[in-house]
N, C-alpha and C. Protein backbone atom coordinates (compact mmCIF):
# COMPACT_ATOMS: atom_id res chain seq x y z
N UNK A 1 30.70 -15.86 44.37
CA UNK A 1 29.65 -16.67 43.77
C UNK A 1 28.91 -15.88 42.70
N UNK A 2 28.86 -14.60 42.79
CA UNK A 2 27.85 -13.87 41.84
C UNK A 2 28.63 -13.52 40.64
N UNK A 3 29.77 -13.21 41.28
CA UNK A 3 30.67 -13.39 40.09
C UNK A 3 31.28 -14.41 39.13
N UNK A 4 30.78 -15.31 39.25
CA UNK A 4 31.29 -16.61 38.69
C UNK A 4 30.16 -16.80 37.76
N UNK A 5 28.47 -16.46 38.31
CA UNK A 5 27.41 -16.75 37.83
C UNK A 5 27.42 -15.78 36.47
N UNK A 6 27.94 -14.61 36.64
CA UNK A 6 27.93 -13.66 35.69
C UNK A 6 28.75 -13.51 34.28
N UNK A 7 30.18 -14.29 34.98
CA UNK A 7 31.21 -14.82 34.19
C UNK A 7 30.33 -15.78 32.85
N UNK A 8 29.80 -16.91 33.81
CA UNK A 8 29.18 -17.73 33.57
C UNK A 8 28.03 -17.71 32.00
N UNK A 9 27.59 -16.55 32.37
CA UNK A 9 26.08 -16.28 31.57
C UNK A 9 27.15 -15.37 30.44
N UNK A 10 27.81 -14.74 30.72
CA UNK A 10 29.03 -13.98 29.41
C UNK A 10 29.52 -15.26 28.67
N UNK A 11 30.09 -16.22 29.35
CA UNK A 11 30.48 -16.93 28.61
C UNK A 11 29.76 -17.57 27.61
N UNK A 12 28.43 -18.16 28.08
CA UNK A 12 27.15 -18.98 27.64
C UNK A 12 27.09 -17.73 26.13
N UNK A 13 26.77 -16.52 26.62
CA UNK A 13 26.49 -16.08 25.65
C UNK A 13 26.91 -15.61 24.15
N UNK A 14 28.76 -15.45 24.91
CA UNK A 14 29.41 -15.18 23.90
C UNK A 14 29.74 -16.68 23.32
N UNK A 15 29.36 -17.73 23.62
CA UNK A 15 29.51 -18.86 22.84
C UNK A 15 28.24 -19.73 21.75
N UNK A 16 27.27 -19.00 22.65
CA UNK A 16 25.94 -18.93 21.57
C UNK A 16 26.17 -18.34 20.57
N UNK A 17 27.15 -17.08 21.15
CA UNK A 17 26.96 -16.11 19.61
C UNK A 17 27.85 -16.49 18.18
N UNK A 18 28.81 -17.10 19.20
CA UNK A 18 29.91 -17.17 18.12
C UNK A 18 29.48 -19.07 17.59
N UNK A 19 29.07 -19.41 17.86
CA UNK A 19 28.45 -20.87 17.54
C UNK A 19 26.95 -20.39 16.77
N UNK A 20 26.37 -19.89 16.77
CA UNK A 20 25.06 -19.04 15.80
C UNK A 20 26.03 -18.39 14.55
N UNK A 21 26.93 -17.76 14.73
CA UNK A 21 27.36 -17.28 13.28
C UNK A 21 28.23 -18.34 13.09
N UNK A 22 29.34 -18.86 13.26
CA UNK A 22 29.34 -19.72 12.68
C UNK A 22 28.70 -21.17 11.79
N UNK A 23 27.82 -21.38 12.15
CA UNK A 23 26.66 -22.12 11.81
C UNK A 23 26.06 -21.29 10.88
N UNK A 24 25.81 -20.36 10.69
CA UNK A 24 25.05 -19.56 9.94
C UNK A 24 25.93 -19.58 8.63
N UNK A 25 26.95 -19.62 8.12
CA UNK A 25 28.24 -19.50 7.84
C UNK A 25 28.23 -20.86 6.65
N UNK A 26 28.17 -21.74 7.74
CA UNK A 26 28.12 -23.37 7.31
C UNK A 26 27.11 -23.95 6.89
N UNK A 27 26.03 -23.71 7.08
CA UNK A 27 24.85 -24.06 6.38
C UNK A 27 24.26 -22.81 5.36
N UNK A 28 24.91 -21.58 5.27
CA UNK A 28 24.02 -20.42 4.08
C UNK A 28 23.65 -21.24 3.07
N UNK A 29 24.78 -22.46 2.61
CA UNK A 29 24.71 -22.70 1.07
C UNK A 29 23.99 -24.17 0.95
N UNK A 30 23.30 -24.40 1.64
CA UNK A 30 21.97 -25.50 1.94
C UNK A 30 20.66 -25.09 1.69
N UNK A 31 20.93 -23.47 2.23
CA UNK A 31 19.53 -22.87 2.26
C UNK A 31 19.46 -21.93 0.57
N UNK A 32 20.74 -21.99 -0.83
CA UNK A 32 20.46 -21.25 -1.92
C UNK A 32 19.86 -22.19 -2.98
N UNK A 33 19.15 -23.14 -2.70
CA UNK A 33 18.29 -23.91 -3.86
C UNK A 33 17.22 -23.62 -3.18
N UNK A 34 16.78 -23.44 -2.15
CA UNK A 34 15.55 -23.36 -1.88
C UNK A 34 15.33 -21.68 -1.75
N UNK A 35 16.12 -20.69 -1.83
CA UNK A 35 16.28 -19.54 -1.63
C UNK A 35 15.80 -19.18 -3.62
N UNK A 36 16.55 -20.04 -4.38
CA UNK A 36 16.67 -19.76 -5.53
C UNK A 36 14.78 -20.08 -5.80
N UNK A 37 14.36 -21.39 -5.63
CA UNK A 37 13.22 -21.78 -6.13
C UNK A 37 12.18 -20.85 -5.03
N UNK A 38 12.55 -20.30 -3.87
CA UNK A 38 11.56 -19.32 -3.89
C UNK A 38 11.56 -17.95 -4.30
N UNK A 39 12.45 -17.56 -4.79
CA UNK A 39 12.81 -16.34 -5.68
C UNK A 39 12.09 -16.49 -7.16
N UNK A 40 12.40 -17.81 -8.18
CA UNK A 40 11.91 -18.63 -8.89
C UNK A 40 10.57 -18.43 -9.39
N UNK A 41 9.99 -18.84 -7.91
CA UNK A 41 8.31 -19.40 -8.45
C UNK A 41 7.63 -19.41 -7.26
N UNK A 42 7.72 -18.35 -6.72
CA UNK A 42 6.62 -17.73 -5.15
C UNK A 42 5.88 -16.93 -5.92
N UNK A 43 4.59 -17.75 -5.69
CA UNK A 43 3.06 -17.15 -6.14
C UNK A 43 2.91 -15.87 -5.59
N UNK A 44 2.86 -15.54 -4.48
CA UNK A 44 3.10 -14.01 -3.71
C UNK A 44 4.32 -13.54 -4.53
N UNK A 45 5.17 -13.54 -4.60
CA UNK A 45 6.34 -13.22 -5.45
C UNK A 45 5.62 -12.04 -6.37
N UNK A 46 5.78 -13.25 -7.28
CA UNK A 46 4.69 -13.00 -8.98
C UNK A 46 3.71 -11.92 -8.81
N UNK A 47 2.45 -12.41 -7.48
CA UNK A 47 1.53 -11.47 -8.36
C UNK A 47 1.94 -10.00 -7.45
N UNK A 48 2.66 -9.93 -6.45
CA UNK A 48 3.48 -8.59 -6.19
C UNK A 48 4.14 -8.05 -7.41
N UNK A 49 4.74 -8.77 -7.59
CA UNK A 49 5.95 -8.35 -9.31
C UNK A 49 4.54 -7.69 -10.11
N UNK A 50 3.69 -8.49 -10.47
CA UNK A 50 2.70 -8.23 -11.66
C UNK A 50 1.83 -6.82 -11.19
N UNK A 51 1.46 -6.75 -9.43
CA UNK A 51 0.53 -5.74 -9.31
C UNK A 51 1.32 -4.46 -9.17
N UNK A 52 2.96 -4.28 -9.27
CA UNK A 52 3.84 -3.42 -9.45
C UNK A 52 3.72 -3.10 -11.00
N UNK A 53 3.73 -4.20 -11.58
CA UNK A 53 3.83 -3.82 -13.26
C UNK A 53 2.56 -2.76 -13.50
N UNK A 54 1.70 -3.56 -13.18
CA UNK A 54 -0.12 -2.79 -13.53
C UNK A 54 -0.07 -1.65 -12.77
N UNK A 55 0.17 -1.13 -11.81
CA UNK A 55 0.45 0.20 -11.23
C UNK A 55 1.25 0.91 -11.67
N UNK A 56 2.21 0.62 -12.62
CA UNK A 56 3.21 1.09 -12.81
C UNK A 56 2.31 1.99 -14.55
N UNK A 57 1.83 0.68 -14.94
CA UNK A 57 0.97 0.87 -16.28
C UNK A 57 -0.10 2.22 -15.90
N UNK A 58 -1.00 2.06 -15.01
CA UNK A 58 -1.76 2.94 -14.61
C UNK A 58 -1.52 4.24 -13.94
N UNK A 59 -0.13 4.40 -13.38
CA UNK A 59 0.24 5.73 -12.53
C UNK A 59 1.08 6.44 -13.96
N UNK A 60 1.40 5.66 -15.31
CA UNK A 60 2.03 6.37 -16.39
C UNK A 60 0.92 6.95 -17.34
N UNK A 61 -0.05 5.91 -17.29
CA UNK A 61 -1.31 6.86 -18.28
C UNK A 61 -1.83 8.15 -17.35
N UNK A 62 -1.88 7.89 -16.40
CA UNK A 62 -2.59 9.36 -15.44
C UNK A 62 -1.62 10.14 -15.08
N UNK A 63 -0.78 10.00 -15.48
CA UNK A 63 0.22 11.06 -15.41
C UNK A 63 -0.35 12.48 -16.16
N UNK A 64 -0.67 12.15 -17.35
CA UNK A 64 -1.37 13.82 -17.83
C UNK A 64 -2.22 14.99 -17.03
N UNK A 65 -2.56 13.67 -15.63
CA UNK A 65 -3.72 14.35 -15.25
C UNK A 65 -3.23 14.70 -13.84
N UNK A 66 -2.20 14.42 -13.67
CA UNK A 66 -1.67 14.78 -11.85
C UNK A 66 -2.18 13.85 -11.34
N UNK A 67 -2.81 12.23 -11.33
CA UNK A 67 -3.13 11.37 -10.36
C UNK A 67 -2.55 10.15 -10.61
N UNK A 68 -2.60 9.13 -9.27
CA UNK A 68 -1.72 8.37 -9.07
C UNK A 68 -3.10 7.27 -9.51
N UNK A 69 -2.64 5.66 -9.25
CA UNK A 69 -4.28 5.13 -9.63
C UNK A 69 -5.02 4.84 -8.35
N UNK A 70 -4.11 4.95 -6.97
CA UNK A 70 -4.62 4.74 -5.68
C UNK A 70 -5.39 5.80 -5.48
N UNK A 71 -5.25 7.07 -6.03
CA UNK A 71 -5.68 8.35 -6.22
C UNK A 71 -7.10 8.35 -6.90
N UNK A 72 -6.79 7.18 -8.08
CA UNK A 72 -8.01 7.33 -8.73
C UNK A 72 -8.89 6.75 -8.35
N UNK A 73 -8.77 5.62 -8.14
CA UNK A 73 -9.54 4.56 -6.91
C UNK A 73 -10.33 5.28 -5.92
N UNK A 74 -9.92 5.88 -5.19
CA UNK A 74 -10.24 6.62 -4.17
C UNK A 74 -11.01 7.50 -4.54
N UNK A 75 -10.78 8.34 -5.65
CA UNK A 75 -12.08 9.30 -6.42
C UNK A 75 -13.37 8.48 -6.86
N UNK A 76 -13.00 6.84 -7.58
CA UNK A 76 -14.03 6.91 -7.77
C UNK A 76 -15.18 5.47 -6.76
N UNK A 77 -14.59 5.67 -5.60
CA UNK A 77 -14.80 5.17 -4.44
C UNK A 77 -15.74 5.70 -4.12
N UNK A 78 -15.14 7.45 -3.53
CA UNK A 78 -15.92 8.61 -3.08
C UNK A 78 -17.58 8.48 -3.92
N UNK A 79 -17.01 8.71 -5.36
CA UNK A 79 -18.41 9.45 -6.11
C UNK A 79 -19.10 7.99 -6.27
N UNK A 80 -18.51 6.72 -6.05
CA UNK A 80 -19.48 5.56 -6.56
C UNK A 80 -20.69 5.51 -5.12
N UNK A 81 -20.26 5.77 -3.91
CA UNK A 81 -21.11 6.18 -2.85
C UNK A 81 -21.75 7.70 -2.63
N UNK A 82 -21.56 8.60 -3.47
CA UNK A 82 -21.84 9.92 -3.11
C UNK A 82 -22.08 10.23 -2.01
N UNK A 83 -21.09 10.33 -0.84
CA UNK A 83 -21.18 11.19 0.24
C UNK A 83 -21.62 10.20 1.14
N UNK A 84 -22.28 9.19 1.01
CA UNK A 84 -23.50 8.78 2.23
C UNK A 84 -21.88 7.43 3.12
N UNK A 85 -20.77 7.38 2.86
CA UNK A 85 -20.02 6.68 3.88
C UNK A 85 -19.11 7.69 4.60
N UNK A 86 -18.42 7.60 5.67
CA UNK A 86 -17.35 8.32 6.26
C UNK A 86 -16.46 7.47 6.01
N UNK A 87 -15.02 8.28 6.37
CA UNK A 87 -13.80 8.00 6.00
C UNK A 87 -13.25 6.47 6.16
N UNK A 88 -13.84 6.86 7.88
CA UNK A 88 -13.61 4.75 7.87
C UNK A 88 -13.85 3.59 6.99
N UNK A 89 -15.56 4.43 7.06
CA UNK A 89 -16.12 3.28 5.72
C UNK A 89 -15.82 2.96 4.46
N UNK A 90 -15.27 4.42 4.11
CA UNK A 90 -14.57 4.37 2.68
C UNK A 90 -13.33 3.52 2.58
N UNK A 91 -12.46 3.59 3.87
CA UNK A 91 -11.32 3.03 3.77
C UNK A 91 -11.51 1.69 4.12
N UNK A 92 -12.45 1.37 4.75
CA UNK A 92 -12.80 -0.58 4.91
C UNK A 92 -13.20 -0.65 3.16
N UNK A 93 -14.06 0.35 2.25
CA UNK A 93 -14.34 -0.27 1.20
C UNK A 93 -13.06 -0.55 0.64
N UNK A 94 -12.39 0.22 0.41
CA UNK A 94 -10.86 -0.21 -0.40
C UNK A 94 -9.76 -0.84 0.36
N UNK A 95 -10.36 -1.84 1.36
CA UNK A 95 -9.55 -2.18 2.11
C UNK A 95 -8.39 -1.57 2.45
N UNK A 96 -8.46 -0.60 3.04
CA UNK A 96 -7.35 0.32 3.59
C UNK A 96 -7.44 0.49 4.99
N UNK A 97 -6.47 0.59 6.03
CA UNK A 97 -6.65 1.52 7.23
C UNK A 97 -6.95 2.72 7.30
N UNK A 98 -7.78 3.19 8.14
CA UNK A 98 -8.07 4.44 8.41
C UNK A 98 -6.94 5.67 7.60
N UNK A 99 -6.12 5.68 8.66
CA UNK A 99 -5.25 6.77 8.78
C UNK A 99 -4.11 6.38 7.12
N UNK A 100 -4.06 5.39 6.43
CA UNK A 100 -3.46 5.46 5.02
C UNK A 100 -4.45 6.40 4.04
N UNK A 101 -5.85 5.77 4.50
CA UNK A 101 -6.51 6.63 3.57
C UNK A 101 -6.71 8.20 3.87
N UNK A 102 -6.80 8.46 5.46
CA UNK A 102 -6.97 10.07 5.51
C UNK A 102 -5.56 10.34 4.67
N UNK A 103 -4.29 9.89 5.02
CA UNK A 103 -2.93 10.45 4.42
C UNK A 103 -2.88 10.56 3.05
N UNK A 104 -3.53 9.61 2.65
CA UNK A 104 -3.88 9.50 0.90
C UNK A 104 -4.69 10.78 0.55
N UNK A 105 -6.24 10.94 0.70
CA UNK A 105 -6.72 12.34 0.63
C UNK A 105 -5.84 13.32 0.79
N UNK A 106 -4.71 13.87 2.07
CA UNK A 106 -4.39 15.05 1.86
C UNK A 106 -4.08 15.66 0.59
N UNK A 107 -3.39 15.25 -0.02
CA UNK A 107 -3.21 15.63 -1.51
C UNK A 107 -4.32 15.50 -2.35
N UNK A 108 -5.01 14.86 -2.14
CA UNK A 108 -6.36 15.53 -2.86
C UNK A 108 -7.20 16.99 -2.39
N UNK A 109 -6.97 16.63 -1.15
CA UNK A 109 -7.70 18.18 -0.25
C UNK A 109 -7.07 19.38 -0.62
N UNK A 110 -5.72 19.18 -0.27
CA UNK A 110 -4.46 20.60 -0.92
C UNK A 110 -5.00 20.89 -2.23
N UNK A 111 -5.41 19.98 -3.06
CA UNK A 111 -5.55 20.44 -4.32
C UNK A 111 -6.99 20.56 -4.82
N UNK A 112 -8.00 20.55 -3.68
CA UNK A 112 -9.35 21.02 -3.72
C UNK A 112 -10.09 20.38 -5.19
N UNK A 113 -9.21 18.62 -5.21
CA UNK A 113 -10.25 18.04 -5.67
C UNK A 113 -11.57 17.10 -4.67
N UNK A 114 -11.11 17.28 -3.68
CA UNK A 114 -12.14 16.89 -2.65
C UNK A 114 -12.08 17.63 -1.45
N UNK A 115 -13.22 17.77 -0.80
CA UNK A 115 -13.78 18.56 0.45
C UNK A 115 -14.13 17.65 1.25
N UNK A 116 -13.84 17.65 2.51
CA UNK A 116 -14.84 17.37 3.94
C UNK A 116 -15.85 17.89 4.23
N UNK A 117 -16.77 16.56 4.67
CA UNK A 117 -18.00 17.72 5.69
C UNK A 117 -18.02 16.90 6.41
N UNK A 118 -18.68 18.12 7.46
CA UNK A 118 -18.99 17.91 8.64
C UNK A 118 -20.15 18.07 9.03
N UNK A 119 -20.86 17.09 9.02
CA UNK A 119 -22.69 17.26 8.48
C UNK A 119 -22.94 16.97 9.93
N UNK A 120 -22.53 16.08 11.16
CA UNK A 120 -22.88 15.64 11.77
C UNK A 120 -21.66 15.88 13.12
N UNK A 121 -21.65 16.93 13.83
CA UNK A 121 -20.88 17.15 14.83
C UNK A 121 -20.21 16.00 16.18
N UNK A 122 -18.95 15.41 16.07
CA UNK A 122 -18.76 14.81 16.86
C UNK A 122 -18.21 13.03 16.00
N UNK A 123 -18.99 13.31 14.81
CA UNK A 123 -19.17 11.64 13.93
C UNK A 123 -17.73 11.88 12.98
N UNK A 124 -17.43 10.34 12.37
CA UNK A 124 -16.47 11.09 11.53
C UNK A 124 -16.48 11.58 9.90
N UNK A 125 -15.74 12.46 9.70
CA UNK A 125 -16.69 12.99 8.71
C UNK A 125 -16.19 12.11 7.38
N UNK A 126 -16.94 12.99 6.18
CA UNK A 126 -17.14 12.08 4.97
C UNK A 126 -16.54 13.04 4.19
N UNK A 127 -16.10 12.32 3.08
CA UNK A 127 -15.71 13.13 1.94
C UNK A 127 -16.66 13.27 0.29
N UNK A 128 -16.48 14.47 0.00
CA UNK A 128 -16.63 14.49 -1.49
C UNK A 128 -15.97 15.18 -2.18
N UNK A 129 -16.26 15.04 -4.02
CA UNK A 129 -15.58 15.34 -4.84
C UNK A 129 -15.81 17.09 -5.08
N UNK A 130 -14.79 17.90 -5.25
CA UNK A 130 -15.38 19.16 -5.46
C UNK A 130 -15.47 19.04 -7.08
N UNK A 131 -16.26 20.47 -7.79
CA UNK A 131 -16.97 20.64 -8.91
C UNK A 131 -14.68 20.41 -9.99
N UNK A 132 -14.14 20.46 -9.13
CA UNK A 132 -12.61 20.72 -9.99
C UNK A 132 -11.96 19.16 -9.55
N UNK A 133 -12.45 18.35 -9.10
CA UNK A 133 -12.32 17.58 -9.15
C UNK A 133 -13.18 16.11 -9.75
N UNK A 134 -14.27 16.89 -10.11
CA UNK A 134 -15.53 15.82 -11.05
C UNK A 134 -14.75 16.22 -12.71
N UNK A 135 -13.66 17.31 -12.59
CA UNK A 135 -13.80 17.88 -13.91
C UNK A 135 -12.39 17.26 -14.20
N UNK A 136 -11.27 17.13 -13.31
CA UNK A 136 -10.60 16.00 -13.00
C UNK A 136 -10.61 14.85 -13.21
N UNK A 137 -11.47 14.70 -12.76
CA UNK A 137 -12.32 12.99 -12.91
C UNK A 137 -12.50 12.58 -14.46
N UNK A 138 -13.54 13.05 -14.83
CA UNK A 138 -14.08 13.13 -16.12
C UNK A 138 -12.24 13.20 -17.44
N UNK A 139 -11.23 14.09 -16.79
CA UNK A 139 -9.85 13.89 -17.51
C UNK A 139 -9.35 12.62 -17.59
N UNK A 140 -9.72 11.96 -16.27
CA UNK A 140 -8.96 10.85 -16.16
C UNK A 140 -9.80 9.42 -16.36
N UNK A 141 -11.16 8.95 -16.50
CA UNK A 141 -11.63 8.02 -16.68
C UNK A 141 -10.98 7.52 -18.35
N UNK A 142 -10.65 8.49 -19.47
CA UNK A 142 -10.44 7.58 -20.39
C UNK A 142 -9.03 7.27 -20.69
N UNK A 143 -8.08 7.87 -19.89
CA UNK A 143 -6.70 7.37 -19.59
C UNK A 143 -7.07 6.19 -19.06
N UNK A 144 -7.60 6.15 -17.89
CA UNK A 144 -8.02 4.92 -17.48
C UNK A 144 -8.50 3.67 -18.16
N UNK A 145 -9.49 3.87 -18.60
CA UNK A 145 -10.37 3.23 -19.45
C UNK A 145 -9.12 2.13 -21.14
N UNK A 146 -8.10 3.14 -21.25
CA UNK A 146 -7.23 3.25 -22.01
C UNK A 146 -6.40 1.88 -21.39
N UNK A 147 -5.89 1.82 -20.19
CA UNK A 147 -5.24 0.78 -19.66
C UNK A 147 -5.97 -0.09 -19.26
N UNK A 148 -7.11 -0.08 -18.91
CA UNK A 148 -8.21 -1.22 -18.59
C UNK A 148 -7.91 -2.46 -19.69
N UNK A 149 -8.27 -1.35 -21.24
CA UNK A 149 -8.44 -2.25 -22.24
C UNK A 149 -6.99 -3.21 -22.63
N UNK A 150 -6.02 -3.09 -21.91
CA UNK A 150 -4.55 -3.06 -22.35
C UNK A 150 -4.26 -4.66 -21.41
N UNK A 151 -5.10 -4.65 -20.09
CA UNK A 151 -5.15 -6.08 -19.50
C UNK A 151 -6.60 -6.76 -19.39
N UNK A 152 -7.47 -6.14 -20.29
CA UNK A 152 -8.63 -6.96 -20.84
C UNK A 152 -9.73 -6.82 -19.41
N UNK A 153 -9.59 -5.85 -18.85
CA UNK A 153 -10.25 -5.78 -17.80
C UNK A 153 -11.63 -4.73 -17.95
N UNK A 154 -12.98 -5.22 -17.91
CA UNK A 154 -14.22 -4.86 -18.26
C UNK A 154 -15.19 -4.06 -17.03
């Protein structure tokens, strides 16, 4: 009896499987007009495509300067709050998770354009810009500023 049940459920399954790909098989070419028109003209599509283009625009002007523009963002995140948010907060401001944005900083830290403190034992800490990284900064606002003007953005 248990063996029959087992037979049973092998069979069921290997006939699901092979009845799922086949079917899959037989209908693919039902599903390439609607595959095509969402390839086409998906609003998510587009402005993914477009916010690749504009990153793409912005990580080539800051190139002179060693920063990426998520990089730059993030610098001028930091100095638009001077010090007074922690990491979390910074990363809810740029809508980020926590731990993308600590991973994002490391390469700023390695390169001692920004420092941690630890003003408050136990809390989490905050970041700022060091004096080689305001000087950084100051390199890169008119690269910036440069592509701003390029998608009319004020």
């Amino acid at each position: 009896m248990v063996r029959f049940q087992v037979s049973n459920i092998f069979l069921t399954r290997l006939l699901c499987s092979v009845y799922t790909r086949c079917n899959m098989t037989v209908n693919r070419k039902q599903f390439v007009p609607v595959a095509r028109e969402a390839f086409e003209s998906c609003a998510c599509f587009r402005a993914r495509q477009k916010a690749r283009e504009i990153t793409r625009a912005y990580d080539d002007a800051l190139r002179p300067v060693e920063l990426r523009i998520t990089q730059f963002t993030m610098l001028s995140a930091i100095l638009s709050v001077n010090g007074s948010l922690n990491i979390t907060e910074l990363a809810k401001l740029l809508v980020m998770d926590r731990t993308t944005f600590s991973r994002n900083l490391g390469p700023l830290s390695r390169r001692k354009i920004v420092r941690y403190t630890d003003e408050q034992p136990g809390r989490d800490r905050s970041v700022l810009i060091t004096d080689e990284g305001l000087s950084l900064y100051s390199k890169a606002v008119p690269l910036w500023r440069k592509v701003q003007r390029k998608y009319n953005v004020s």
